[in-house]
C-alpha atoms as a PDB file:
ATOM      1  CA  UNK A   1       0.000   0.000   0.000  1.00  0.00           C
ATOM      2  CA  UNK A   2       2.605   2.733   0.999  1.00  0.00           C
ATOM      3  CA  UNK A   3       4.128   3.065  -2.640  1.00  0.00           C
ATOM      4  CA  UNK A   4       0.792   3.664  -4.163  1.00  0.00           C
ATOM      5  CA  UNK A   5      -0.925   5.995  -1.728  1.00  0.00           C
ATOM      6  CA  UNK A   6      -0.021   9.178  -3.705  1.00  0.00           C
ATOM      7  CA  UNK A   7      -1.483   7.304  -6.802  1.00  0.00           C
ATOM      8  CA  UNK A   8      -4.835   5.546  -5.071  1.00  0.00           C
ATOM      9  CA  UNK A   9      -5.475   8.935  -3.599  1.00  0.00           C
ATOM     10  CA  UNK A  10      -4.650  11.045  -6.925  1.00  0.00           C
ATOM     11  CA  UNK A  11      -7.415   8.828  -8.462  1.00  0.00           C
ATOM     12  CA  UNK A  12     -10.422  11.071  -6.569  1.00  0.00           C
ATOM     13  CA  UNK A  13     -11.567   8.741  -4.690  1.00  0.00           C
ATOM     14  CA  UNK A  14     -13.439   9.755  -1.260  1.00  0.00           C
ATOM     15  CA  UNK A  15     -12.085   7.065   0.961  1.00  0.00           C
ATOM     16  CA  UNK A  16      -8.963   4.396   0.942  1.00  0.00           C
ATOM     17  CA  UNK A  17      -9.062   1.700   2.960  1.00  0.00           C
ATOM     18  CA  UNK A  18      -7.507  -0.970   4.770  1.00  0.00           C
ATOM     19  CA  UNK A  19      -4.780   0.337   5.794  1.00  0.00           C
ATOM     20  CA  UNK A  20      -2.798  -3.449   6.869  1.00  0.00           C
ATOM     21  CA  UNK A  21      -0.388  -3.301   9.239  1.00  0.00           C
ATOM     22  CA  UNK A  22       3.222  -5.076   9.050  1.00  0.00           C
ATOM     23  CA  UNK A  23       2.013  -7.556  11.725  1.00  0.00           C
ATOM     24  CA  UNK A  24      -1.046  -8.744   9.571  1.00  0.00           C
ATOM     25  CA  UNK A  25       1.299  -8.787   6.505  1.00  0.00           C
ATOM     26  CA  UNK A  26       0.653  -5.206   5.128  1.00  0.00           C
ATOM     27  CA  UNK A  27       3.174  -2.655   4.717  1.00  0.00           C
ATOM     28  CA  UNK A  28       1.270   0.246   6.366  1.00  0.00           C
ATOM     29  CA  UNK A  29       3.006   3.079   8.302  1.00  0.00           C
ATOM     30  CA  UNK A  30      -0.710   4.309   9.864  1.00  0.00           C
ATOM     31  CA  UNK A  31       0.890   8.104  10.282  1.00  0.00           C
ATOM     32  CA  UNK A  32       3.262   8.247   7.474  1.00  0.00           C
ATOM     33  CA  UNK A  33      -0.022   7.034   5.377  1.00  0.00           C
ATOM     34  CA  UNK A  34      -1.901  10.232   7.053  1.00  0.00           C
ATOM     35  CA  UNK A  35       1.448  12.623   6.445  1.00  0.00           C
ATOM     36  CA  UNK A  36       1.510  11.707   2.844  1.00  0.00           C
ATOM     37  CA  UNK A  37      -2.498  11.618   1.818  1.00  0.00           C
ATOM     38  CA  UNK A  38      -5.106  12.120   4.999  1.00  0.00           C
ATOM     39  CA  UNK A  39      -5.380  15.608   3.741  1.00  0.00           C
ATOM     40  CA  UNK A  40      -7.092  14.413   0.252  1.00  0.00           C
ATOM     41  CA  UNK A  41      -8.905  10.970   1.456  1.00  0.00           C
ATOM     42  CA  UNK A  42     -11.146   9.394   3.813  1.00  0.00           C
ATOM     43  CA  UNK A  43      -8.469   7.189   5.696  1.00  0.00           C
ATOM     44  CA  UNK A  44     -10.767   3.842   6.871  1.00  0.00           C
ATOM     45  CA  UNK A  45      -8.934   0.894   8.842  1.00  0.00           C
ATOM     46  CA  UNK A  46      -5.865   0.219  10.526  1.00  0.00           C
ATOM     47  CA  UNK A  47      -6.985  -1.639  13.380  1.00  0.00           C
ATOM     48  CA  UNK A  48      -4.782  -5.003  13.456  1.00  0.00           C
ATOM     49  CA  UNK A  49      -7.488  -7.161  14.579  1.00  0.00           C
ATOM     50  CA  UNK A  50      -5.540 -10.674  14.342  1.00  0.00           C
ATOM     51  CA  UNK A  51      -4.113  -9.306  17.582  1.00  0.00           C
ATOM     52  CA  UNK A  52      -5.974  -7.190  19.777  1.00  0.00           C
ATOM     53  CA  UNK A  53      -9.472  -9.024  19.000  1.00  0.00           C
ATOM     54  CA  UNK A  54      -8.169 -12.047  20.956  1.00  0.00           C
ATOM     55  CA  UNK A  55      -5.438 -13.135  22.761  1.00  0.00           C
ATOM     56  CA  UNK A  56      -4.905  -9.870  24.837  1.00  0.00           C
ATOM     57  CA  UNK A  57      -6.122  -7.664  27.662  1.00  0.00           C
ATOM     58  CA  UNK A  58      -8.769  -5.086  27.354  1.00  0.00           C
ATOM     59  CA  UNK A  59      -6.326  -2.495  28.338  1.00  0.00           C
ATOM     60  CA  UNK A  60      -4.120  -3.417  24.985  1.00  0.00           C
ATOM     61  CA  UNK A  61      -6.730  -3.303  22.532  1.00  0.00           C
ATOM     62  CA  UNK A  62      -7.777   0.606  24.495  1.00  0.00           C
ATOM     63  CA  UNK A  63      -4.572   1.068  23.723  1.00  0.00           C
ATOM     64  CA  UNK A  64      -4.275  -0.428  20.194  1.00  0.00           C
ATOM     65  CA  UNK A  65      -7.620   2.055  19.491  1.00  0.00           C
ATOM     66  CA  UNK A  66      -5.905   5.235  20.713  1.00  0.00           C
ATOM     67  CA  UNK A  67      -2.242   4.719  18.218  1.00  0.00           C
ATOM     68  CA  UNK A  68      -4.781   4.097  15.327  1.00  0.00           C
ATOM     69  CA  UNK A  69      -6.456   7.505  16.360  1.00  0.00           C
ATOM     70  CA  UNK A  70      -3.443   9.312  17.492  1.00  0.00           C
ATOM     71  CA  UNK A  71      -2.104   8.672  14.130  1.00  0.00           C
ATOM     72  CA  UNK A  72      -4.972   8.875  11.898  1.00  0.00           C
ATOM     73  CA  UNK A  73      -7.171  11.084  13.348  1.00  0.00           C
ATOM     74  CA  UNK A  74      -5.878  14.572  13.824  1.00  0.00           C
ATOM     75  CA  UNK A  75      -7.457  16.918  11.658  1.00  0.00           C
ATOM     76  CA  UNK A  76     -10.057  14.492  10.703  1.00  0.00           C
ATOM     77  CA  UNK A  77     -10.790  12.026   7.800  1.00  0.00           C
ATOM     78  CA  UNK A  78     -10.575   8.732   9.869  1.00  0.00           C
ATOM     79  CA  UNK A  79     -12.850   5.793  10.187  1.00  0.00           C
ATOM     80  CA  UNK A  80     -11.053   3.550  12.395  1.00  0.00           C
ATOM     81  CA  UNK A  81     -12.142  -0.093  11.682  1.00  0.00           C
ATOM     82  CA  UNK A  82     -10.460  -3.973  11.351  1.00  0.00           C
ATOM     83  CA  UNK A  83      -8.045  -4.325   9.065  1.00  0.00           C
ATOM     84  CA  UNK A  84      -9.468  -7.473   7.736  1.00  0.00           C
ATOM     85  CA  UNK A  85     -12.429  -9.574   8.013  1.00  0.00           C
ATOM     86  CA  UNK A  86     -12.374 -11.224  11.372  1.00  0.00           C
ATOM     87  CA  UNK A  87     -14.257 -14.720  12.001  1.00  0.00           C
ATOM     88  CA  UNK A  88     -12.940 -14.971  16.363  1.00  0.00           C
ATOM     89  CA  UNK A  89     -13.328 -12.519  18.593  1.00  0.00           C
ATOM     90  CA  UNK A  90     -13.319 -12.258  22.291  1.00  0.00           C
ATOM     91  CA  UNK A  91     -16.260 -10.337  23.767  1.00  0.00           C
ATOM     92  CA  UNK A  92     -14.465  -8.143  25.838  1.00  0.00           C
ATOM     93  CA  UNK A  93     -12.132  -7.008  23.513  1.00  0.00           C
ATOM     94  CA  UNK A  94     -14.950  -6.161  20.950  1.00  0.00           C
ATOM     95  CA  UNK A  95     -16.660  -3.944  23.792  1.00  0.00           C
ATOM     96  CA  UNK A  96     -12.986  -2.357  24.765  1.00  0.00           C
ATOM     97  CA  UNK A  97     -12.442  -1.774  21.084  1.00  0.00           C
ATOM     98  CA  UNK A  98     -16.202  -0.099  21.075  1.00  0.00           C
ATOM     99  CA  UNK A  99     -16.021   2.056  24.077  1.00  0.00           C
ATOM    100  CA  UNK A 100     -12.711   3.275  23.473  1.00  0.00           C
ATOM    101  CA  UNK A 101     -13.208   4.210  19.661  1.00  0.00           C
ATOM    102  CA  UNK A 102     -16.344   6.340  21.121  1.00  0.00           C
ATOM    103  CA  UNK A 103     -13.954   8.334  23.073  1.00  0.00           C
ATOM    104  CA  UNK A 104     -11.915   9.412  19.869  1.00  0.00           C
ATOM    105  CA  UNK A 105     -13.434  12.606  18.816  1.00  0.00           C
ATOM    106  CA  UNK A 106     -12.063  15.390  16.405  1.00  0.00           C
END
C-alpha cells in the first residue's frame, strides 16, 4: 500500500481503505499514510485485529484504538475499523475496542 498511496489517492476517490499493518502482513506506516495523503482521502482501517481481537487484555486493545487515532485522526478524515475480516473474537475485547473508539473525537 505505501508506494501507491499518492497514486490511489490522486485517483479522486473519497475514501482508501484498509490500511494493513506489518504484523497482519501489510506494509502500512498508519501516520506516514496520514502525512503523505489524509489531507485528500477518507483514511478507513488500521486496526490489526488478528491481535488485539483475541489473545490480549482489554487495556491493549484501548490502547491499540488510541495509536490508530493518534495517528490517523488529527485533523479528521478517519474511520477507524479492522483491518481485515475477522471470524474470532473475544467479547471483551470487541466492547474495549467499542467504548474506546467512542472516546476518539475530532
Amino acid at each position: 500500500m505505501m508506494p501507491f498511496l499518492e497514486i490511489i489517492a490522486g485517483m479522486g476517490p473519497d475514501a482508501m481503505e484498509t490500511f494493513t499493518p506489518a504484523a497482519m502482513g501489510g506494509d502500512t506506516l498508519l501516520g506516514e499514510a496520514k502525512r503523505r495523503i489524509g489531507d485528500r482521502v477518507c483514511m478507513i482501517g488500521g486496526f490489526d485485529q488478528f491481535h488485539f481481537f483475541t489473545k490480549c487484555t482489554p487495556a491493549e486493545t484501548r490502547a491499540e484504538v488510541r495509536r490508530c487515532f493518534r495517528e490517523a485522526g488529527p485533523g479528521g478524515g478517519y474511520i477507524l475499523c479492522p483491518s481485515d475480516h475477522f471470524f474470532e473474537a473475544d467479547i471483551p475485547l470487541l466492547e474495549a475496542f467499542a467504548d474506546e473508539a467512542r472516546k476518539c473525537v475530532y
